[in-house]
Protein backbone atom coordinates (compact mmCIF):
# COMPACT_ATOMS: atom_id res chain seq x y z
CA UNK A 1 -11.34 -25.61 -13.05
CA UNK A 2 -13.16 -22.29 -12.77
CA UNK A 3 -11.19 -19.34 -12.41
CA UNK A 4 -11.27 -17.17 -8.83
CA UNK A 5 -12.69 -14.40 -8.36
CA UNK A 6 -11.43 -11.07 -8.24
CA UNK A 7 -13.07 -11.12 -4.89
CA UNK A 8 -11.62 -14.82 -3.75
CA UNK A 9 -8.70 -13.38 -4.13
CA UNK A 10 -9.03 -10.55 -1.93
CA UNK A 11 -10.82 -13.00 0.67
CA UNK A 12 -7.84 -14.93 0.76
CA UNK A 13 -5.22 -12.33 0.63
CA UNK A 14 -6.84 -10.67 3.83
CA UNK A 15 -6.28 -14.41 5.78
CA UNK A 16 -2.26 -14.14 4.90
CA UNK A 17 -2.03 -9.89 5.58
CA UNK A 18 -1.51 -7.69 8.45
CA UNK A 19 -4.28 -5.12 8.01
CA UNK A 20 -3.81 -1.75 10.14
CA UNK A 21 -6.69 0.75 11.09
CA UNK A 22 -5.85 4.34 9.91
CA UNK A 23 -4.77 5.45 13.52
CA UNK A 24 -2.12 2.60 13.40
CA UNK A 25 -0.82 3.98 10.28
CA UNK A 26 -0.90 7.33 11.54
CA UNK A 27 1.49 6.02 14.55
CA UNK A 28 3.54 4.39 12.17
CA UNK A 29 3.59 7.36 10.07
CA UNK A 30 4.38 10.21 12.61
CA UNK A 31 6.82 7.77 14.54
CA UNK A 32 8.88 8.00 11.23
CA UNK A 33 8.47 3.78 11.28
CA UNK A 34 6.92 3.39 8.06
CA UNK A 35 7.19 4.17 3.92
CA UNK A 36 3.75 5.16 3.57
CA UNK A 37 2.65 3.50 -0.30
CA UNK A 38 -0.05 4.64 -2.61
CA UNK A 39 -0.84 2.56 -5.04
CA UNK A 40 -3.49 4.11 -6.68
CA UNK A 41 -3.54 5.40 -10.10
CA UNK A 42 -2.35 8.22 -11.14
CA UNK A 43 -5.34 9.86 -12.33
CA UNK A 44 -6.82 8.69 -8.65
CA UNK A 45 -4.46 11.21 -7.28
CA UNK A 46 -4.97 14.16 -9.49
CA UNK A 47 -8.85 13.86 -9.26
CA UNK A 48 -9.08 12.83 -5.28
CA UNK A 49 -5.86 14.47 -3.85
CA UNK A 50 -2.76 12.65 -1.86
CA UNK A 51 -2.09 11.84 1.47
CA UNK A 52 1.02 13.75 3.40
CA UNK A 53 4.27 12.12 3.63
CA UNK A 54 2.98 9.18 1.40
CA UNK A 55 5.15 7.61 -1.52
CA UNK A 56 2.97 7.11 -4.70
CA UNK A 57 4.04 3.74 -6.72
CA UNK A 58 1.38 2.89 -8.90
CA UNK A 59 0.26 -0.88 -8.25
CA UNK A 60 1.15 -2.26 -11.67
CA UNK A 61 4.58 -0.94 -10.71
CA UNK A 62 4.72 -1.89 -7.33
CA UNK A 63 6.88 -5.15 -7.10
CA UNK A 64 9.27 -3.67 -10.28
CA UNK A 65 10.18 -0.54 -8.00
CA UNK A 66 10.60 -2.55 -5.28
CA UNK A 67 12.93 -5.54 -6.81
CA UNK A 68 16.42 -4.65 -6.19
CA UNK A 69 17.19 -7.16 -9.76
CA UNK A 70 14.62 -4.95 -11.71
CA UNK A 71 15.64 -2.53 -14.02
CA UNK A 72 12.88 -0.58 -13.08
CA UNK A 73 13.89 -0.50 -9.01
CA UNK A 74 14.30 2.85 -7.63
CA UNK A 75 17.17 2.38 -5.27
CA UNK A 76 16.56 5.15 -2.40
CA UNK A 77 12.50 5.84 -2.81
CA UNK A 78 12.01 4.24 0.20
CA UNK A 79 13.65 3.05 3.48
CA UNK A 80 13.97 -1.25 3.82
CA UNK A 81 14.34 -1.02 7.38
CA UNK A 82 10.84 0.55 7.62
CA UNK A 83 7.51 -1.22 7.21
CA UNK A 84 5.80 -0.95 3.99
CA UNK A 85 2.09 0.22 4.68
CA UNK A 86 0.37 0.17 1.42
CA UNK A 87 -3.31 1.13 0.79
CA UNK A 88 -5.39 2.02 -2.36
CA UNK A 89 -8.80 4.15 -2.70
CA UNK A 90 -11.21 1.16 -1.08
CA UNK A 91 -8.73 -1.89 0.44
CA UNK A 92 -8.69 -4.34 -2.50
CA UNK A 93 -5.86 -3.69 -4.41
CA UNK A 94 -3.34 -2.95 -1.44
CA UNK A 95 -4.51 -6.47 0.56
CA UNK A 96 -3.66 -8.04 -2.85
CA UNK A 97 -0.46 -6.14 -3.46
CA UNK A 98 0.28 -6.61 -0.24
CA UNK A 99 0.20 -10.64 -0.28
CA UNK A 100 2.43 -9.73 -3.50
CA UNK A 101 4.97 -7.87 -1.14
CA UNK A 102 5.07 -11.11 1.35
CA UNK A 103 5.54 -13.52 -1.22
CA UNK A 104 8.48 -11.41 -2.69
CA UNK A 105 9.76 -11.92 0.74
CA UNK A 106 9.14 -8.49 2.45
CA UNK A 107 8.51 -9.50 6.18
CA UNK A 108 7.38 -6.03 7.39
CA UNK A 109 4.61 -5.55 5.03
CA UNK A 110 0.18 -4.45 5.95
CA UNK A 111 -2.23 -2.54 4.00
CA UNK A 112 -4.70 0.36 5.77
CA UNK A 113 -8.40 -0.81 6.17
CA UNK A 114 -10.72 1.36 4.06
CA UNK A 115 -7.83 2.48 2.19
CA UNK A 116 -7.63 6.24 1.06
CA UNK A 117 -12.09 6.33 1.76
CA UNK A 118 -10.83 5.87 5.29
CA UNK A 119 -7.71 8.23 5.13
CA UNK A 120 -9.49 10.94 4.53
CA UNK A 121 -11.69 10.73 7.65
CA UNK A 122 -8.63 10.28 9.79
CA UNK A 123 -5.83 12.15 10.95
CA UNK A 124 -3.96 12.45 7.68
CA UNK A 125 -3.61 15.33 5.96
CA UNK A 126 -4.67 15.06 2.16
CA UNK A 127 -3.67 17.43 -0.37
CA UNK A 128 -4.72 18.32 -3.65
């Protein structure tokens, strides 16, 4: 059997996902009803600069900070009760991570169209 593509993957993901506009997240976000994620790399941050009230866990550490049985989970970071609106620099990553999220079993879970491209022509504030 041939393996998927990278891009399969994200095809499918995007079937299963709630995916939010950037003035939906803003909403969210200044409504206090939402842990704003970044998942993008480090480096991403330092070079492009980060979006206000946003939490940065970096996507290979994503469902380890997030799994209470993981010695890596950091209890407090970020409010259960809230959803968990993740996006990345261009969409891909955060529609995959986020089909990661709902399969972990986190109900109130999307991802931000355009990702942090989009961001910055919104109403966010980004920072260097």
């Amino acid at each position: 059997m041939p393996i998927k593509s990278s891009q399969t993957l994200v095809q499918e993901a995007l079937k299963e996902i709630k995916t939010i506009n950037t003035d939906e997240a803003y909403e969210l976000s200044q409504n206090d009803k939402c842990n704003l994620i970044d998942i993008r790399d480090v480096r991403e941050l330092e070079n492009e600069g980060r979006v206000e009230n946003s939490h940065h866990i970096p996507r290979g550490m994503l469902e380890f900070w997030l799994d209470p049985e993981s010695a890596y989970f950091k209890k407090g970071k970020l409010d259960p009760n809230k959803e968990m609106v993740l996006f990345c620099a261009g969409g891909l990553r955060s529609a995959l991570a986020t089909k990661s999220l709902k399969e972990m079993g986190f109900e109130k879970v999307s991802h931000i169209e355009g990702g942090f491209s989009a961001l910055r022509q919104s109403k966010f504030k980004i920072s260097q």
